[in-house]
N, C-alpha and C. Protein backbone atom coordinates (compact mmCIF):
# COMPACT_ATOMS: atom_id res chain seq x y z
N UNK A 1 -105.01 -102.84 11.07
CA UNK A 1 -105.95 -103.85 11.49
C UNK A 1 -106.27 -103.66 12.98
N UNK A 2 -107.45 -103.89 13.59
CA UNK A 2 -107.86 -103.44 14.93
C UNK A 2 -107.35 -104.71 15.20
N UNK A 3 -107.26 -104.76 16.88
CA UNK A 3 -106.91 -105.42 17.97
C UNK A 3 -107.45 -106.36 17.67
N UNK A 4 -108.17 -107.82 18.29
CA UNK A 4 -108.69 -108.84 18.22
C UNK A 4 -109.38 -108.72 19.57
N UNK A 5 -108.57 -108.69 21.04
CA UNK A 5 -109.05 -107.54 22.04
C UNK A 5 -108.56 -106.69 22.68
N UNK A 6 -109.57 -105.79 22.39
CA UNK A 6 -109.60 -104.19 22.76
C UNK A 6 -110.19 -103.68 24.20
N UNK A 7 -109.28 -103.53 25.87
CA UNK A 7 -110.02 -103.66 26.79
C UNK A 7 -109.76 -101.56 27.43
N UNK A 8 -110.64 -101.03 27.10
CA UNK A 8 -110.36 -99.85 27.68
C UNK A 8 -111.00 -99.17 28.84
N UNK A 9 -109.87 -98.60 29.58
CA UNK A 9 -110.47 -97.85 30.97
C UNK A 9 -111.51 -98.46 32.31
N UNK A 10 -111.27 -99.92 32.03
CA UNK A 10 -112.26 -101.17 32.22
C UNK A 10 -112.37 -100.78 34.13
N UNK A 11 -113.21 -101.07 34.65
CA UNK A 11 -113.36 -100.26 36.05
C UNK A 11 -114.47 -101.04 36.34
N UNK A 12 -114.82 -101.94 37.83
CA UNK A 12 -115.38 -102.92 38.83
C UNK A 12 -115.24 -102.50 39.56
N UNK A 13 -116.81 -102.60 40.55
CA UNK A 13 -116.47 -102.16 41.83
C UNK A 13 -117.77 -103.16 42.62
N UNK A 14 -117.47 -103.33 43.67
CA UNK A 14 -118.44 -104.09 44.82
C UNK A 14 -118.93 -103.36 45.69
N UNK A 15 -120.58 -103.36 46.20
CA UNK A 15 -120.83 -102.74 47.26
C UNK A 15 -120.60 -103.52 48.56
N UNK A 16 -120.61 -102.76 49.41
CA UNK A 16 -120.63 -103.81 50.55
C UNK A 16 -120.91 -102.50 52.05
N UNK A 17 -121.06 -103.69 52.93
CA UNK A 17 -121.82 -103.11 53.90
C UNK A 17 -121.14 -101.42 54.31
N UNK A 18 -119.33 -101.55 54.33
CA UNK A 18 -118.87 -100.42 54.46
C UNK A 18 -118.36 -99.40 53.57
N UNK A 19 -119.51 -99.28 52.70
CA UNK A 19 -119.44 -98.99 51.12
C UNK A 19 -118.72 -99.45 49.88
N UNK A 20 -118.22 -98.51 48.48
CA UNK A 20 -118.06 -99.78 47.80
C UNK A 20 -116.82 -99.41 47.63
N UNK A 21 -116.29 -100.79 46.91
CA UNK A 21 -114.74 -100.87 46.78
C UNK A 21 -114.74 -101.09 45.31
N UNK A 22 -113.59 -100.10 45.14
CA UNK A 22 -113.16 -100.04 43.41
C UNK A 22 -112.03 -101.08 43.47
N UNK A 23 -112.49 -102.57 42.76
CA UNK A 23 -111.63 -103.63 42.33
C UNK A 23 -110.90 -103.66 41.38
N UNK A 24 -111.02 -102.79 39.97
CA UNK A 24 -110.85 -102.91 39.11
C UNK A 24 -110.79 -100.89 38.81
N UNK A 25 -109.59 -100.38 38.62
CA UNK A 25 -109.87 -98.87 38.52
C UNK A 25 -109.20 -98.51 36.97
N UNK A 26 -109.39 -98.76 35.77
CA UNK A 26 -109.57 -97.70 34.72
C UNK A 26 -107.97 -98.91 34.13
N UNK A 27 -108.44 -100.41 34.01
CA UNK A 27 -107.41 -101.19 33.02
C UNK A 27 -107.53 -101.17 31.62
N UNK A 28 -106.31 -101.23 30.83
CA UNK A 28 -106.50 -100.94 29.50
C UNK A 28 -105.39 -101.59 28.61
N UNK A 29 -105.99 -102.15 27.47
CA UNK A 29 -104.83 -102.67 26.83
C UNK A 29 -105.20 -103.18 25.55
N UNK A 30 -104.76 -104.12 24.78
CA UNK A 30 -104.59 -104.17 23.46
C UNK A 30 -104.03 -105.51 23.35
N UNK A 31 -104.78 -106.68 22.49
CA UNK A 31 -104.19 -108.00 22.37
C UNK A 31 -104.44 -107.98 20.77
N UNK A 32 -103.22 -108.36 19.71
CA UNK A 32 -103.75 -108.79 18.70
C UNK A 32 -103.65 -110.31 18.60
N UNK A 33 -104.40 -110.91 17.62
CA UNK A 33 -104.34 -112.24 17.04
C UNK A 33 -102.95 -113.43 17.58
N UNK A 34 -103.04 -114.09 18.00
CA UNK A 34 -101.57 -114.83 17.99
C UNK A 34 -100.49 -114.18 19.18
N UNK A 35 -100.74 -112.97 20.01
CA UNK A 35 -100.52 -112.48 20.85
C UNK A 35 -100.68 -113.33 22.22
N UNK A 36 -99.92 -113.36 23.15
CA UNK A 36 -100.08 -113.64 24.38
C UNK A 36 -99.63 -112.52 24.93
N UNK A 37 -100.65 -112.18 26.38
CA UNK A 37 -100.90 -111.70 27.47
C UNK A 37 -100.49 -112.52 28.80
N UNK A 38 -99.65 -111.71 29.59
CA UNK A 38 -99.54 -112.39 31.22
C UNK A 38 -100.05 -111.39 32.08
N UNK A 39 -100.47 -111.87 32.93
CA UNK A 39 -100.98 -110.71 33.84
C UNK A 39 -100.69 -111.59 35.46
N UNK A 40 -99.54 -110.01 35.77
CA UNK A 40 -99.06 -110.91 36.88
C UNK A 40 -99.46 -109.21 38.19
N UNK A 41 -98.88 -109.94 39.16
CA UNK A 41 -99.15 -108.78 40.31
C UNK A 41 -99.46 -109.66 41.71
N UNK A 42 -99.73 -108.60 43.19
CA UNK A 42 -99.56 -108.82 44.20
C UNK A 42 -101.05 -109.59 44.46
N UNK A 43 -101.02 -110.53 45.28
CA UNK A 43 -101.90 -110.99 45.78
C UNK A 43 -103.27 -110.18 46.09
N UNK A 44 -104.50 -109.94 45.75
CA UNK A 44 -105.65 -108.93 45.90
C UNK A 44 -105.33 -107.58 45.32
N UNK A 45 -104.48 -107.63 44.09
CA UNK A 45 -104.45 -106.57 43.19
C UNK A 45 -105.72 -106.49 42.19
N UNK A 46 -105.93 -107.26 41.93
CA UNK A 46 -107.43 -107.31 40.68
C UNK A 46 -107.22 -108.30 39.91
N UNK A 47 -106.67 -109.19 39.37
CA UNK A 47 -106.16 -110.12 38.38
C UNK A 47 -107.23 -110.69 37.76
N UNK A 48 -107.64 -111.45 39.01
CA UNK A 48 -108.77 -112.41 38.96
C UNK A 48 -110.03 -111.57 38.29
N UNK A 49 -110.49 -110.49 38.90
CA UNK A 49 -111.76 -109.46 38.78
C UNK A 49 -111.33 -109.11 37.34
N UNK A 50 -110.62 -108.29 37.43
CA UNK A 50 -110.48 -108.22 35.94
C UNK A 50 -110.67 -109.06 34.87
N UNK A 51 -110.11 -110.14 34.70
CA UNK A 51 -110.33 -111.46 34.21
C UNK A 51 -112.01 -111.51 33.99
N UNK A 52 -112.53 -111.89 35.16
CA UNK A 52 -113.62 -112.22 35.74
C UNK A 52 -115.01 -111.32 34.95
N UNK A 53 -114.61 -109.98 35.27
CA UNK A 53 -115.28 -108.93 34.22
C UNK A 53 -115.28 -108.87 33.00
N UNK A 54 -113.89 -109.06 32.62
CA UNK A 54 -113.92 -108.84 30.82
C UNK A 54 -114.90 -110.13 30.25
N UNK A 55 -115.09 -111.37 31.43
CA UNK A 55 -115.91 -112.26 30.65
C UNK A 55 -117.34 -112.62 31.18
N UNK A 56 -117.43 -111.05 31.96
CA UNK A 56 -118.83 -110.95 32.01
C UNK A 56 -119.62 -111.97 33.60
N UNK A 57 -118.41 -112.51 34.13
CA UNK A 57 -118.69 -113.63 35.25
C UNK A 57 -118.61 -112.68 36.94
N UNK A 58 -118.49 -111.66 37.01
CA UNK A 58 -118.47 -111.12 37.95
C UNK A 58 -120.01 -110.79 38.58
N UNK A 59 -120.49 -111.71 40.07
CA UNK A 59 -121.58 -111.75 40.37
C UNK A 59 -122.40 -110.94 40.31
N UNK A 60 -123.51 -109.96 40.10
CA UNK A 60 -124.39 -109.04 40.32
C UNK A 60 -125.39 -109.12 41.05
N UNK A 61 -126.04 -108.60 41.87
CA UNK A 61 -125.01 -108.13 42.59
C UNK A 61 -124.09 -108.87 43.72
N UNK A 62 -123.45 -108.24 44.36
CA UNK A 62 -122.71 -106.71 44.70
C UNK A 62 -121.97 -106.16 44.11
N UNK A 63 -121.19 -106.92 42.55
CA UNK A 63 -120.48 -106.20 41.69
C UNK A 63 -121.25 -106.07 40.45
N UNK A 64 -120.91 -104.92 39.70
CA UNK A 64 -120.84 -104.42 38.63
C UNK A 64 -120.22 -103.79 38.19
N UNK A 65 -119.61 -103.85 36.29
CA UNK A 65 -118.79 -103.38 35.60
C UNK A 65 -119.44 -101.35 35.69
N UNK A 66 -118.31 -100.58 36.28
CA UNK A 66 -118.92 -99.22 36.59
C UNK A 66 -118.55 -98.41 35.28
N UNK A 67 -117.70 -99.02 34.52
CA UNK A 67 -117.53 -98.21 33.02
C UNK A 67 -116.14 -98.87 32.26
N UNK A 68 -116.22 -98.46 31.45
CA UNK A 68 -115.02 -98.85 30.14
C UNK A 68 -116.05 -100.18 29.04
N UNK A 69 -114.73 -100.88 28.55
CA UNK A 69 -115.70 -101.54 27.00
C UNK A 69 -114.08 -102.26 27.15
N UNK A 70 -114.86 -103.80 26.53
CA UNK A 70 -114.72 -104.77 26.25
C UNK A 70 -114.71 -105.33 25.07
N UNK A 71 -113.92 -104.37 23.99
CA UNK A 71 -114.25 -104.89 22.84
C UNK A 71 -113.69 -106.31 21.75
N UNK A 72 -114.20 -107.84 21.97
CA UNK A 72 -113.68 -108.94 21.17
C UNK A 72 -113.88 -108.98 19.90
N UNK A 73 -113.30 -108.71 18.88
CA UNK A 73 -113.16 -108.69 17.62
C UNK A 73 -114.65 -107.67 17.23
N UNK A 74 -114.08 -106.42 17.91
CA UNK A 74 -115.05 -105.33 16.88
C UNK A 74 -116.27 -105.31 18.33
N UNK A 75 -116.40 -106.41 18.69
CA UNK A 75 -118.37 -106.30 19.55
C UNK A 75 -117.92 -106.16 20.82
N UNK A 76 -118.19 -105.13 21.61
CA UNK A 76 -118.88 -104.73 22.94
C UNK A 76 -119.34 -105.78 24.17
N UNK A 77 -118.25 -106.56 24.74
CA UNK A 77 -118.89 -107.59 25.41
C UNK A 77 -119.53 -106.96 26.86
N UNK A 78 -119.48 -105.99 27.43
CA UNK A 78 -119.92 -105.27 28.20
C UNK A 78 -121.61 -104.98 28.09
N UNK A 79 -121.69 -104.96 27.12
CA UNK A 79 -123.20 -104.38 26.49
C UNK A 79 -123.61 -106.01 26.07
N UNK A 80 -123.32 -106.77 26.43
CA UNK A 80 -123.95 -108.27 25.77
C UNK A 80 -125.09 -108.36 27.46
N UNK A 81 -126.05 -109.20 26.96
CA UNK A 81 -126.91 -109.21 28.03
C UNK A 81 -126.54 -110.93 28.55
């Protein structure tokens, strides 16, 4: 049975005046059904962005999702408009 979500090679980045910064560099993982996820780490590691991306809430600009897939039960939330 596939994942429920499926987040691969997932990668954010921001431009900014002193070029851009990779927020988010190549996260990946696997949640099934009834599964819990923690996502812990250092203060301005990505937590939030990540988060933030997989649900599509990351401002545009100066950020955009630069590659990987977001897949929630089978569909591509990356590719959702």
């Amino acid at each position: 049975m596939a994942p429920m979500l499926s987040v691969r090679d997932l990668k954010t980045e921001f431009v900014t005046q002193d070029g851009i910064v990779h927020a988010v560099n190549g996260i990946s993982f696997d949640l099934d059904e009834g599964e819990t996820l923690g996502i812990v780490g250092e203060s301005g590691c990505g937590k939030s962005v990540s988060m933030l991306s997989m649900m599509g809430l990351i401002p545009q600009p100066p950020g955009r999702i630069a590659g990987g897939s977001v897949e929630f039960q089978g569909r591509d939330l990356t590719k959702l408009s």
